[in-house]
N, C-alpha and C. Protein backbone atom coordinates (compact mmCIF):
# COMPACT_ATOMS: atom_id res chain seq x y z
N UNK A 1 38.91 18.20 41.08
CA UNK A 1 38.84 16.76 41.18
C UNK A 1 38.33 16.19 39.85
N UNK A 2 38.93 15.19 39.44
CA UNK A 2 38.46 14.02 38.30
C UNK A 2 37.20 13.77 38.41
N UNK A 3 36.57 13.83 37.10
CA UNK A 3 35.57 13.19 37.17
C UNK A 3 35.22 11.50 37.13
N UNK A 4 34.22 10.87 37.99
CA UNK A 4 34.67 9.84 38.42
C UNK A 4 34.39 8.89 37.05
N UNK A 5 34.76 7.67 36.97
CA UNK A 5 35.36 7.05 35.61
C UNK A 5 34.39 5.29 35.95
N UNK A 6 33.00 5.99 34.81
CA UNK A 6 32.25 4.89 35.25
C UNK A 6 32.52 3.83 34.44
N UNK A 7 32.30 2.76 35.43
CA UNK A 7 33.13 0.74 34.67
C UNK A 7 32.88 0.21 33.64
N UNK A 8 31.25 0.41 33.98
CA UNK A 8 30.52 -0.22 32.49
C UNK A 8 30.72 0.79 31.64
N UNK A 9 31.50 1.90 30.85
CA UNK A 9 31.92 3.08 30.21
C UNK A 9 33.06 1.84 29.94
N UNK A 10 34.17 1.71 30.62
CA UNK A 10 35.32 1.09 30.66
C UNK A 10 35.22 -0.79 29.83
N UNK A 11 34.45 -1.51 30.62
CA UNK A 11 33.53 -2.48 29.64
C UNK A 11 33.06 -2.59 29.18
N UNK A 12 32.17 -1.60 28.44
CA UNK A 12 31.94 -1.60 26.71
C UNK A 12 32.97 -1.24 26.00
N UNK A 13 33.43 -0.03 26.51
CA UNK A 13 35.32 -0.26 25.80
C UNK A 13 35.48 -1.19 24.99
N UNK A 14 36.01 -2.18 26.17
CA UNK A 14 36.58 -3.42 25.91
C UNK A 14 36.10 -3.89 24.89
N UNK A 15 34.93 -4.67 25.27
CA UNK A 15 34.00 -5.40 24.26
C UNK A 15 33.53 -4.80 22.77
N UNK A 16 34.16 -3.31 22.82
CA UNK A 16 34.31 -2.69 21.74
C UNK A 16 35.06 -3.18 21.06
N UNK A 17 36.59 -2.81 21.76
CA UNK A 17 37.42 -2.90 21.24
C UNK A 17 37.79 -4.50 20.55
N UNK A 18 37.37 -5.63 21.44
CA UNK A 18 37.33 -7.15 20.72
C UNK A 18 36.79 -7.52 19.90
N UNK A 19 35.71 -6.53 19.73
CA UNK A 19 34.74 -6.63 18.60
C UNK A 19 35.58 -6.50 17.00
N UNK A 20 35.96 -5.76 17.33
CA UNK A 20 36.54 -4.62 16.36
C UNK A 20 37.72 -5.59 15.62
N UNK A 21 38.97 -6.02 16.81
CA UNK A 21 40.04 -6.21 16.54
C UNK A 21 40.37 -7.93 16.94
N UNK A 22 39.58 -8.21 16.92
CA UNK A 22 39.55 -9.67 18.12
C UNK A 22 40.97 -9.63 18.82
N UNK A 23 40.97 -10.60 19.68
CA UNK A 23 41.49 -10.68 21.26
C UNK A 23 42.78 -10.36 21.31
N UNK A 24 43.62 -10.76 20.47
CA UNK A 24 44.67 -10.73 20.17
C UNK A 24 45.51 -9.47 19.96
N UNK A 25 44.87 -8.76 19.39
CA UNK A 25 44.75 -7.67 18.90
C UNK A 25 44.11 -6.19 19.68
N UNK A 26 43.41 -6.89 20.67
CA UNK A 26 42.61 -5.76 21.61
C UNK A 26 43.83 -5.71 22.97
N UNK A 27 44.33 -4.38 22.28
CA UNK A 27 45.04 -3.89 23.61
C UNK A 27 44.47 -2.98 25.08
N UNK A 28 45.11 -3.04 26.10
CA UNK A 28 44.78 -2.10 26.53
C UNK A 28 44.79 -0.28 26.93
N UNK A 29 45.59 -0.08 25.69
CA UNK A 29 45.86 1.28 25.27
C UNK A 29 44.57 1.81 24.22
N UNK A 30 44.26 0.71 23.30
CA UNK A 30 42.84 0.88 22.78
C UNK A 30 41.92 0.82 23.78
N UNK A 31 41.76 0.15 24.43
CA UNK A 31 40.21 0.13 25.33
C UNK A 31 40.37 1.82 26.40
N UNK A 32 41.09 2.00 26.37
CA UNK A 32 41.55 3.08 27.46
C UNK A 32 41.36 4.34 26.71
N UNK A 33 41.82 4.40 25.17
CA UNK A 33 41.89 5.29 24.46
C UNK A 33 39.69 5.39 24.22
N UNK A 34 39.55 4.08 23.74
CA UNK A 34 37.91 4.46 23.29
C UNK A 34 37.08 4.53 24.58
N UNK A 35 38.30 4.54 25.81
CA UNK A 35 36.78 5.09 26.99
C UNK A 35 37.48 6.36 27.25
N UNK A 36 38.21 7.02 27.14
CA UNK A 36 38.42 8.23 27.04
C UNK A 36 39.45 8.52 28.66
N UNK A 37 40.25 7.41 28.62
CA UNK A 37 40.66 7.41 30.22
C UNK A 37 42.52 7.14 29.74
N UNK A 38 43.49 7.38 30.64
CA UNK A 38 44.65 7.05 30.61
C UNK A 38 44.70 5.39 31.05
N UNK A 39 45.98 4.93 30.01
CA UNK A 39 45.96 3.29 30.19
C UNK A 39 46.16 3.00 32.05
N UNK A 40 46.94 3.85 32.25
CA UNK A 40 47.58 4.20 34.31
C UNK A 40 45.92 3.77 34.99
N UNK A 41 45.30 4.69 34.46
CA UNK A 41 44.07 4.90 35.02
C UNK A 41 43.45 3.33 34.77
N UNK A 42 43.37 2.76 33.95
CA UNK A 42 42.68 1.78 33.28
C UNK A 42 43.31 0.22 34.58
N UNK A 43 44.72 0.76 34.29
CA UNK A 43 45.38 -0.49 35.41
C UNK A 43 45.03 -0.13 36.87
N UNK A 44 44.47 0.68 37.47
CA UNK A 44 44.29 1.13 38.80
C UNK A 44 42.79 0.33 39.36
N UNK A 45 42.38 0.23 38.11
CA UNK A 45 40.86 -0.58 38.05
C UNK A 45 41.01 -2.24 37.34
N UNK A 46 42.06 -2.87 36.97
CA UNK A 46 41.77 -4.19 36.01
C UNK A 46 43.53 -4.10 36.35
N UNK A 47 44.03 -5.12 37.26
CA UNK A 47 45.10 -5.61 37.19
C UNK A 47 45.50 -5.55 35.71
N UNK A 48 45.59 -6.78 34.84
CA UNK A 48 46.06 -6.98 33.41
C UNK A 48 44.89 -7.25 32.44
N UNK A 49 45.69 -7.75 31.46
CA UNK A 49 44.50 -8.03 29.99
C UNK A 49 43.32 -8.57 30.51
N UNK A 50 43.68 -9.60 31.24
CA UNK A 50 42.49 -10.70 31.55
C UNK A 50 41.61 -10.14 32.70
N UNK A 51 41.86 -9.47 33.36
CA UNK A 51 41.07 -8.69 34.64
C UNK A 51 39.98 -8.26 33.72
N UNK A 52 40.65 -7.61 32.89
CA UNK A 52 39.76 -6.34 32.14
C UNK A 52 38.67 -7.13 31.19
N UNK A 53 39.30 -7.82 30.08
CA UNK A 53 38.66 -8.40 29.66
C UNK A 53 37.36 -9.72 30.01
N UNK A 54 38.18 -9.99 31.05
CA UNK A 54 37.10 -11.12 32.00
C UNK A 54 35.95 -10.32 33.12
N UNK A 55 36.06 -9.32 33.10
CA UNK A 55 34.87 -8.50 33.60
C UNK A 55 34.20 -8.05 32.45
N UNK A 56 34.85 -7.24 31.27
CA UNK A 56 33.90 -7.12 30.26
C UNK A 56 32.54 -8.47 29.80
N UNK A 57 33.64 -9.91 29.68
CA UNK A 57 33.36 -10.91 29.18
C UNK A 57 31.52 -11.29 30.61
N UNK A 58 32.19 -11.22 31.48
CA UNK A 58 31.28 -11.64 32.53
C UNK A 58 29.94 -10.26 32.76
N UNK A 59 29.78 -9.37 32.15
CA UNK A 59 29.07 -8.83 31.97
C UNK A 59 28.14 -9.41 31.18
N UNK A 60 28.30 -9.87 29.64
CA UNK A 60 27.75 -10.58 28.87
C UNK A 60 27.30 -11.46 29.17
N UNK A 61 28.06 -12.74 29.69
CA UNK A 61 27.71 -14.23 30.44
C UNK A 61 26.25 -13.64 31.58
N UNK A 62 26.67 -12.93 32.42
CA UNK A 62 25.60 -12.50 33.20
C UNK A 62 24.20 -12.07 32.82
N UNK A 63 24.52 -11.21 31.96
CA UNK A 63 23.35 -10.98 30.87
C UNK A 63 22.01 -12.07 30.64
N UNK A 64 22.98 -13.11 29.77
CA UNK A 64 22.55 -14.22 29.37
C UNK A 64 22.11 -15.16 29.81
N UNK A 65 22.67 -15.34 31.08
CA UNK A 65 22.33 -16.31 32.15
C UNK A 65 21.13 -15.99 33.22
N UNK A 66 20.80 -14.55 32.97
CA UNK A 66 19.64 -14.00 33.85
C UNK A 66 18.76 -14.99 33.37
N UNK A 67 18.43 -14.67 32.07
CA UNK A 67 17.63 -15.14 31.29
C UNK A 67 17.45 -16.57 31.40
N UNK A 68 18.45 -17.16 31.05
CA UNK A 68 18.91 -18.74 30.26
C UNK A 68 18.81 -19.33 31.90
N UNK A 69 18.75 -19.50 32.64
CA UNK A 69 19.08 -20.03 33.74
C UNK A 69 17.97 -20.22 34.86
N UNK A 70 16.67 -19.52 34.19
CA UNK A 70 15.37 -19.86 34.64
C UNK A 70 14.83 -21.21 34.30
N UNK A 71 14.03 -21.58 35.26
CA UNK A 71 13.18 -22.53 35.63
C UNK A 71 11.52 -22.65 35.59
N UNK A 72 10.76 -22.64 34.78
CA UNK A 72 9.59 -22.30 35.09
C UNK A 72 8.96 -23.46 34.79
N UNK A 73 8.99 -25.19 34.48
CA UNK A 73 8.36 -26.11 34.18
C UNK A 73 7.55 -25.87 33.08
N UNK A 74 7.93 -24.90 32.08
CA UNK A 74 7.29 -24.63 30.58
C UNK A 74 8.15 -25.02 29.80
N UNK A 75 8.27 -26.03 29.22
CA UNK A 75 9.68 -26.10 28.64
C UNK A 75 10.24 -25.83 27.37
N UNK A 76 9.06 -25.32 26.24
CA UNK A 76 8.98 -24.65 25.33
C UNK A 76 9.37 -23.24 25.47
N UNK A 77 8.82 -22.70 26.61
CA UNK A 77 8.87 -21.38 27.39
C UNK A 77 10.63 -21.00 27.37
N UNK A 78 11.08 -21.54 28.74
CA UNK A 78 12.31 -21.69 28.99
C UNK A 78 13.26 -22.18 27.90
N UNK A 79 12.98 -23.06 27.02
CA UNK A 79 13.92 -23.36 25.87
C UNK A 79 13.98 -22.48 24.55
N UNK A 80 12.95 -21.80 24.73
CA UNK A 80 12.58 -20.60 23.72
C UNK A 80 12.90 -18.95 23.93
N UNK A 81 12.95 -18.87 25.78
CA UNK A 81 14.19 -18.24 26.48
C UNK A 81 15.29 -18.31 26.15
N UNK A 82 15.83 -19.14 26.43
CA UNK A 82 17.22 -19.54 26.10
C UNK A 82 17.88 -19.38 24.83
N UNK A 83 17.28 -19.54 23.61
CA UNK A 83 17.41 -19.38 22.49
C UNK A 83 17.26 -18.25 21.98
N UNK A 84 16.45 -17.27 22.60
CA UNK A 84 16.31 -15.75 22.04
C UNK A 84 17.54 -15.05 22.98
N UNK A 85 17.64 -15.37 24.37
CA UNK A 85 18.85 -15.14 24.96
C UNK A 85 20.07 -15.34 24.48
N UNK A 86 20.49 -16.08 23.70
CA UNK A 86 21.81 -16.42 22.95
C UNK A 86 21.82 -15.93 22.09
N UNK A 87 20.44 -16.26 21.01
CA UNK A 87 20.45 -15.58 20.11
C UNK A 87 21.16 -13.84 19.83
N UNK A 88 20.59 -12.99 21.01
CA UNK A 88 20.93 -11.52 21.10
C UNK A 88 22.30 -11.47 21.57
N UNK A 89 22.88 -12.88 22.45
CA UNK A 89 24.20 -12.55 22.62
C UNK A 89 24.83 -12.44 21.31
N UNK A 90 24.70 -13.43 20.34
CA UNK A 90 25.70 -13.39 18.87
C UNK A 90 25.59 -12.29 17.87
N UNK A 91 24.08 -11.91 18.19
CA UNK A 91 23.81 -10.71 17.32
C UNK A 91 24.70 -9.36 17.86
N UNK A 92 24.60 -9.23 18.96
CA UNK A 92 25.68 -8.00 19.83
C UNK A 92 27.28 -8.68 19.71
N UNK A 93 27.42 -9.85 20.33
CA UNK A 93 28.93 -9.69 20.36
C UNK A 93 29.18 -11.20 19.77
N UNK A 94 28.65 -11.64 18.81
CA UNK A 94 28.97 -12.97 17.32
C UNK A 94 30.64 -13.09 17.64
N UNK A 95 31.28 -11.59 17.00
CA UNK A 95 32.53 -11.63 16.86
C UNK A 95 33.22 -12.46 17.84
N UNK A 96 32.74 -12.01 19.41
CA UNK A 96 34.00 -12.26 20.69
C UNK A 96 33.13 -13.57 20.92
N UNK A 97 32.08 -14.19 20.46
CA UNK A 97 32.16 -15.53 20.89
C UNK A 97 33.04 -16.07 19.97
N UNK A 98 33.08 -15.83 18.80
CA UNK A 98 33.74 -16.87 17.54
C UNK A 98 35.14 -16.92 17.72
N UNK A 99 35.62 -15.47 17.96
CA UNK A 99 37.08 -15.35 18.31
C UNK A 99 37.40 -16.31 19.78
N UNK A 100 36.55 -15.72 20.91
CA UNK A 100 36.83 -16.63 21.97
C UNK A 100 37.09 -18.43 21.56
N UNK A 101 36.12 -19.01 21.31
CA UNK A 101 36.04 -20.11 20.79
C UNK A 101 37.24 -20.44 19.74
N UNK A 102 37.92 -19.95 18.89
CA UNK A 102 38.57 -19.51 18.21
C UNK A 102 40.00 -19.81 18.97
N UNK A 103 40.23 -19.03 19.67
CA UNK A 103 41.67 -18.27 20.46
C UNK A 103 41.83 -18.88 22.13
N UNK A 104 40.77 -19.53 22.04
CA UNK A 104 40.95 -19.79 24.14
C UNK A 104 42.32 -21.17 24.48
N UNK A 105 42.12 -21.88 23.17
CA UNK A 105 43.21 -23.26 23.66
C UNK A 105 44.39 -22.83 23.42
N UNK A 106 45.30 -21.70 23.03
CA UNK A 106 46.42 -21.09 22.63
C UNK A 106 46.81 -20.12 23.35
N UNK A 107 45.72 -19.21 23.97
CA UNK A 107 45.87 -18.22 24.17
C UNK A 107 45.65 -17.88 26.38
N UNK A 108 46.89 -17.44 26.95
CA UNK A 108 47.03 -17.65 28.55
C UNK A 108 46.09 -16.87 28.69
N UNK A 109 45.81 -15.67 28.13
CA UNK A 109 44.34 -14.49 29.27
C UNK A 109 42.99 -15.41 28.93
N UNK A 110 42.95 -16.12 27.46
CA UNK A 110 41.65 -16.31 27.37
C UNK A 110 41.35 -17.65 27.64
N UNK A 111 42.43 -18.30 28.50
CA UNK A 111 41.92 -19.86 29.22
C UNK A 111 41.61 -19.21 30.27
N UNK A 112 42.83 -18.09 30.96
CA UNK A 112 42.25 -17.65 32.39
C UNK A 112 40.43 -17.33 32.39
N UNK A 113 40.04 -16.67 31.60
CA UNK A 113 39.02 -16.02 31.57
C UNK A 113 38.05 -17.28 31.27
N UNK A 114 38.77 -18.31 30.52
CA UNK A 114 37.07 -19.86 30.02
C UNK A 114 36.49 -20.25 31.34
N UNK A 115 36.47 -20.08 32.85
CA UNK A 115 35.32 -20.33 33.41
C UNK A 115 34.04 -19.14 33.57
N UNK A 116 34.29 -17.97 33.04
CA UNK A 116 32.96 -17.48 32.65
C UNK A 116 32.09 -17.34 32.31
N UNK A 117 32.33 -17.83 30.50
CA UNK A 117 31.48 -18.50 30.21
C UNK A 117 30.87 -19.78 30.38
N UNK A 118 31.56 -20.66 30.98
CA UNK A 118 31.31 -21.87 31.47
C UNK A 118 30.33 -21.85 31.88
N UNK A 119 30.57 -21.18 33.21
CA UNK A 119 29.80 -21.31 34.26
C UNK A 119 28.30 -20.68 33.75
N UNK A 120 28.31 -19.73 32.79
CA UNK A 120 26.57 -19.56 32.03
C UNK A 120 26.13 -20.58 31.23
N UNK A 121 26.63 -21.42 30.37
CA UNK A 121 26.69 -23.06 29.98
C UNK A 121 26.00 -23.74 30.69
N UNK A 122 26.73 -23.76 31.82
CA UNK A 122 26.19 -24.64 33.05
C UNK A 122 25.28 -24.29 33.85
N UNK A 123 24.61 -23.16 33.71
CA UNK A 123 23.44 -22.99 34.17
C UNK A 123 22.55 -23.04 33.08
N UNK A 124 22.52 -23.30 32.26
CA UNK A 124 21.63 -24.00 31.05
C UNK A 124 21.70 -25.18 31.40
N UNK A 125 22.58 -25.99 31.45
CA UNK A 125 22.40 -27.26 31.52
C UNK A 125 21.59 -27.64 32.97
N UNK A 126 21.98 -26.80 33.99
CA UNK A 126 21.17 -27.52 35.16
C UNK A 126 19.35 -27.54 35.12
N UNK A 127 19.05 -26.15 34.05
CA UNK A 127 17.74 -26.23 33.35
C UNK A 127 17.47 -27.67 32.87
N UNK A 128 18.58 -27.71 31.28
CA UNK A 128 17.86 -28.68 31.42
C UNK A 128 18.32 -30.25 31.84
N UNK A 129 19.08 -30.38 33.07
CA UNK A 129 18.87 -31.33 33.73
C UNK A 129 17.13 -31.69 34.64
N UNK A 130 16.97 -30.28 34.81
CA UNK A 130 15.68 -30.15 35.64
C UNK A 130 14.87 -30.90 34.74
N UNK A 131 14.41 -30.63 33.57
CA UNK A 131 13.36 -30.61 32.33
C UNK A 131 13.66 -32.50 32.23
N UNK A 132 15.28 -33.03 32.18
CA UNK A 132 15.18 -34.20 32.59
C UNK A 132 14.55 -35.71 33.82
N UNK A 133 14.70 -34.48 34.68
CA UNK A 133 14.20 -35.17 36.51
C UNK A 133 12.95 -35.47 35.76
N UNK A 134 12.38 -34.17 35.29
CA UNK A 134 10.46 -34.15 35.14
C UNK A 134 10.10 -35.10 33.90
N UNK A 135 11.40 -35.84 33.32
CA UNK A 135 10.71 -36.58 32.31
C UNK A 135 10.46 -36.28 30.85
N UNK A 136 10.82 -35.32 30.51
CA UNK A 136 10.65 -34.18 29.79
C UNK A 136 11.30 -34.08 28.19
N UNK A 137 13.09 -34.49 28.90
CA UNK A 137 14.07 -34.41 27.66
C UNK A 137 14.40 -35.96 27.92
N UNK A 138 15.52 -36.29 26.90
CA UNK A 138 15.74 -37.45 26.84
C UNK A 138 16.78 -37.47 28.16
N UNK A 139 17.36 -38.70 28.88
CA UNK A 139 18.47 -38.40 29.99
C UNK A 139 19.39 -39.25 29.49
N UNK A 140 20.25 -38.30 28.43
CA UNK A 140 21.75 -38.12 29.14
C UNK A 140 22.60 -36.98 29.18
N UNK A 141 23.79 -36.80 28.50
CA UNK A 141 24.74 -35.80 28.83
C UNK A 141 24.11 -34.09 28.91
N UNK A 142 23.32 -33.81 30.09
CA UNK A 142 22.85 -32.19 30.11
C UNK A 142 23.72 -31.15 29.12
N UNK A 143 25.02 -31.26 29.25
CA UNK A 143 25.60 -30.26 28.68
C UNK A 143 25.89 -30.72 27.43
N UNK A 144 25.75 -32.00 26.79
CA UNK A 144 25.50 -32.19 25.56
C UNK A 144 24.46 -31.78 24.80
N UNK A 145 23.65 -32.12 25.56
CA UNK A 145 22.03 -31.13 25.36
C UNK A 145 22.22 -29.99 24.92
N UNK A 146 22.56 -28.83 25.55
CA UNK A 146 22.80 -27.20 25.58
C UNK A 146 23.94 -27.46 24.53
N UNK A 147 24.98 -28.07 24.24
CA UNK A 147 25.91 -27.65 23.06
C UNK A 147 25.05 -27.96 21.84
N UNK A 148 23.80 -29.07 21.76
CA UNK A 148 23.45 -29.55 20.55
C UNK A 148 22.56 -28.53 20.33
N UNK A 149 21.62 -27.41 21.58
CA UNK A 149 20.67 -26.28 21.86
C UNK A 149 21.65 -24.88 20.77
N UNK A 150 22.56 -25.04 21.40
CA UNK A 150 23.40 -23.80 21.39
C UNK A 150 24.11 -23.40 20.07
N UNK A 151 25.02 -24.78 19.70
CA UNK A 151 26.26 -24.79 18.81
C UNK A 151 25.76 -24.57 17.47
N UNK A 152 24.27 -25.04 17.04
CA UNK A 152 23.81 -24.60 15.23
C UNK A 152 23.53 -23.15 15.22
N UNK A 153 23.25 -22.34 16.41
CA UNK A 153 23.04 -21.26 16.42
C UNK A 153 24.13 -20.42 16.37
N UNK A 154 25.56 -20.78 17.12
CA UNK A 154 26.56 -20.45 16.45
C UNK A 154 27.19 -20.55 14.95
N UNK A 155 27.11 -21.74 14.56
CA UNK A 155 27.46 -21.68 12.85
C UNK A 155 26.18 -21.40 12.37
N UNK A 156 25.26 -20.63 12.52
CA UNK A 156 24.09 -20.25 11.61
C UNK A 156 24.78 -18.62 11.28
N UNK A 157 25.21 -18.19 12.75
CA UNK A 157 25.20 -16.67 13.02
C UNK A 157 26.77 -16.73 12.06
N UNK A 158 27.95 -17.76 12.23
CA UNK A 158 29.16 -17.81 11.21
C UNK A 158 28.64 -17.76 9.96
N UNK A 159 27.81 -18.46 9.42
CA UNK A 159 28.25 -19.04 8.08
C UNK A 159 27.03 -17.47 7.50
N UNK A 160 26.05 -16.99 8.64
CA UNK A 160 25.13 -15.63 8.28
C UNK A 160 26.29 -14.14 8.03
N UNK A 161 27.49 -14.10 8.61
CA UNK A 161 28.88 -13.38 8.22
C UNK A 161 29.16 -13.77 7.01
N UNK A 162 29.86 -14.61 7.17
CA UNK A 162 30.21 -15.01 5.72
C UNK A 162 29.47 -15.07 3.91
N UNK A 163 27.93 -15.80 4.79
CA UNK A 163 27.25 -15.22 3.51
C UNK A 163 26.24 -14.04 3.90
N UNK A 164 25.63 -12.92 3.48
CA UNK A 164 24.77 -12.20 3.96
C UNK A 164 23.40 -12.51 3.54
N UNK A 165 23.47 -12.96 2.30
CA UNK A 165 22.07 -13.58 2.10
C UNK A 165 21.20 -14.81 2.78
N UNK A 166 21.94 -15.09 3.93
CA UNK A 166 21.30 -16.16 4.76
C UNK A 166 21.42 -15.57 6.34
N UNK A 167 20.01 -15.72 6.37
CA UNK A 167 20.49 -14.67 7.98
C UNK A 167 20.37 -15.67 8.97
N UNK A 168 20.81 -14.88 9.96
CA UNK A 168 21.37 -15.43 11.29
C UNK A 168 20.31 -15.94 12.29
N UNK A 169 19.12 -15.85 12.35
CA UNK A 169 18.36 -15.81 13.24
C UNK A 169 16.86 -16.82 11.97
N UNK A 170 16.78 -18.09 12.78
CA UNK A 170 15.56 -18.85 12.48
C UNK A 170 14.23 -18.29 13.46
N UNK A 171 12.97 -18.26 13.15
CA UNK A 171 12.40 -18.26 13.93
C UNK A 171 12.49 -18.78 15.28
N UNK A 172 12.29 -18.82 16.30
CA UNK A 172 12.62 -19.58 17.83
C UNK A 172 11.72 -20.55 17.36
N UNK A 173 10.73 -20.33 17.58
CA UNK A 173 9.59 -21.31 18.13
C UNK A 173 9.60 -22.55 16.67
N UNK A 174 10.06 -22.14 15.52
CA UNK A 174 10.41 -23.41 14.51
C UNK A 174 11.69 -24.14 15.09
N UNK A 175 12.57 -23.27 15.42
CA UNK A 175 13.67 -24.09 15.75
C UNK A 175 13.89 -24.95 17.27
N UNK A 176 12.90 -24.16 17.96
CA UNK A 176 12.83 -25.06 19.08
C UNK A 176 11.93 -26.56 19.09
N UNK A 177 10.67 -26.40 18.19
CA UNK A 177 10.02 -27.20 18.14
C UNK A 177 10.74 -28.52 16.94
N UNK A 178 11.86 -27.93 16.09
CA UNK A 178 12.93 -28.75 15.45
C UNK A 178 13.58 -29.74 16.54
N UNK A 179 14.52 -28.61 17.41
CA UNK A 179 15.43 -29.55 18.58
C UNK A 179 14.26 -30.21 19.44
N UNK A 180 13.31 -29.97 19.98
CA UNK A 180 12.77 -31.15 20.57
C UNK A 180 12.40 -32.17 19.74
N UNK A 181 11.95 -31.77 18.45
CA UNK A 181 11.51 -33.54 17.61
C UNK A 181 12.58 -34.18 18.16
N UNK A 182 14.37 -33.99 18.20
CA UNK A 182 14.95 -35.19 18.27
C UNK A 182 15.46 -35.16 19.52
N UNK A 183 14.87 -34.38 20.72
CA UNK A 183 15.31 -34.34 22.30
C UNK A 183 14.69 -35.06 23.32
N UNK A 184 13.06 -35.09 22.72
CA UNK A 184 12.29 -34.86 24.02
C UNK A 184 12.31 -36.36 24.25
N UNK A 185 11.47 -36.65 25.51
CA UNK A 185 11.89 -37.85 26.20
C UNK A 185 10.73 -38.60 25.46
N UNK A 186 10.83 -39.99 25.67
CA UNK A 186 10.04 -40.88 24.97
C UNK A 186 8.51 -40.91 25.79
């Protein structure tokens, strides 16, 4: 008998392999080949591209959202969560957010797959909608909030590729105490 053919083996694969080659480019004869399994085998477990890849993808989101999606009425705490939480997502997989972001309005597997990450987005934002109720942040668009939280940390971690002498990662607690100078509620 086969030995049995563990998933998360099969989804780092993946997320290997997107890493590597971005999306376009990440087949599933590569992901099959770097988990050491037949592509047959690979389809018996992940209907098509997007099965496969949108479980890899939702591994990550999950990850992140353990974290990012707490509540504790600290809001330095939780926003300083959130930020080291993302942070480690770009540092591990930079590439497949940039490419995702990149490739999702063109591309049929990777619209199928855009409510995954969404939906970890949006559990940031219901944070900080909360942090709003309490008075806290300024009130309006929550998920404007989390893109204005989120999005410099993406072109910090781009433009930290491109040049190497500028790295990717600000202190948290400077950069959080930055985004609240122009967040917090009056």
């Amino acid at each position: 008998m086969p030995a049995p053919i563990d998933e998360n083996t099969i989804l780092e694969a993946a997320l290997s392999v997107w890493r590597e080659h971005g999306f376009r480019n990440a087949t599933t004869r590569k992901v099959a080949e770097r988990a050491g399994i037949g592509e047959v085998t690979l389809f018996r477990r992940f209907s098509d591209k997007s099965a496969l890849f949108g479980a890899a993808l939702a591994t990550q989101a999950d990850a992140f959202s353990a974290v990012a999606k707490e509540y504790t009425g600290d809001l330095v705490a939780d926003l300083s969560n959130i930020v080291d939480a993302y942070a480690q997502l770009l540092e591990t997989n930079g590439a497949i957010v940039l490419d995702f972001l990149i490739e999702a309005r063109r591309n049929e597997h990777l619209k199928a797959i855009a409510p995954i990450p969404m939906a970890a987005i949006m559990q940031v934002a219901a944070v900080v909608q909360r942090y709003q109720s309490d008075g806290k942040l300024r009130t309006t668009d929550p998920f404007g909030l989390v893109l204005s939280l989120l999005g410099p940390l993406i072109v910090r971690h781009a433009v930290a590729q491109a040049q190497p002498m500028i790295s990717a990662r600000q202190p948290t607690e400077d950069y959080v105490e930055m985004w609240l100078a122009g967040h917090q509620a009056s």
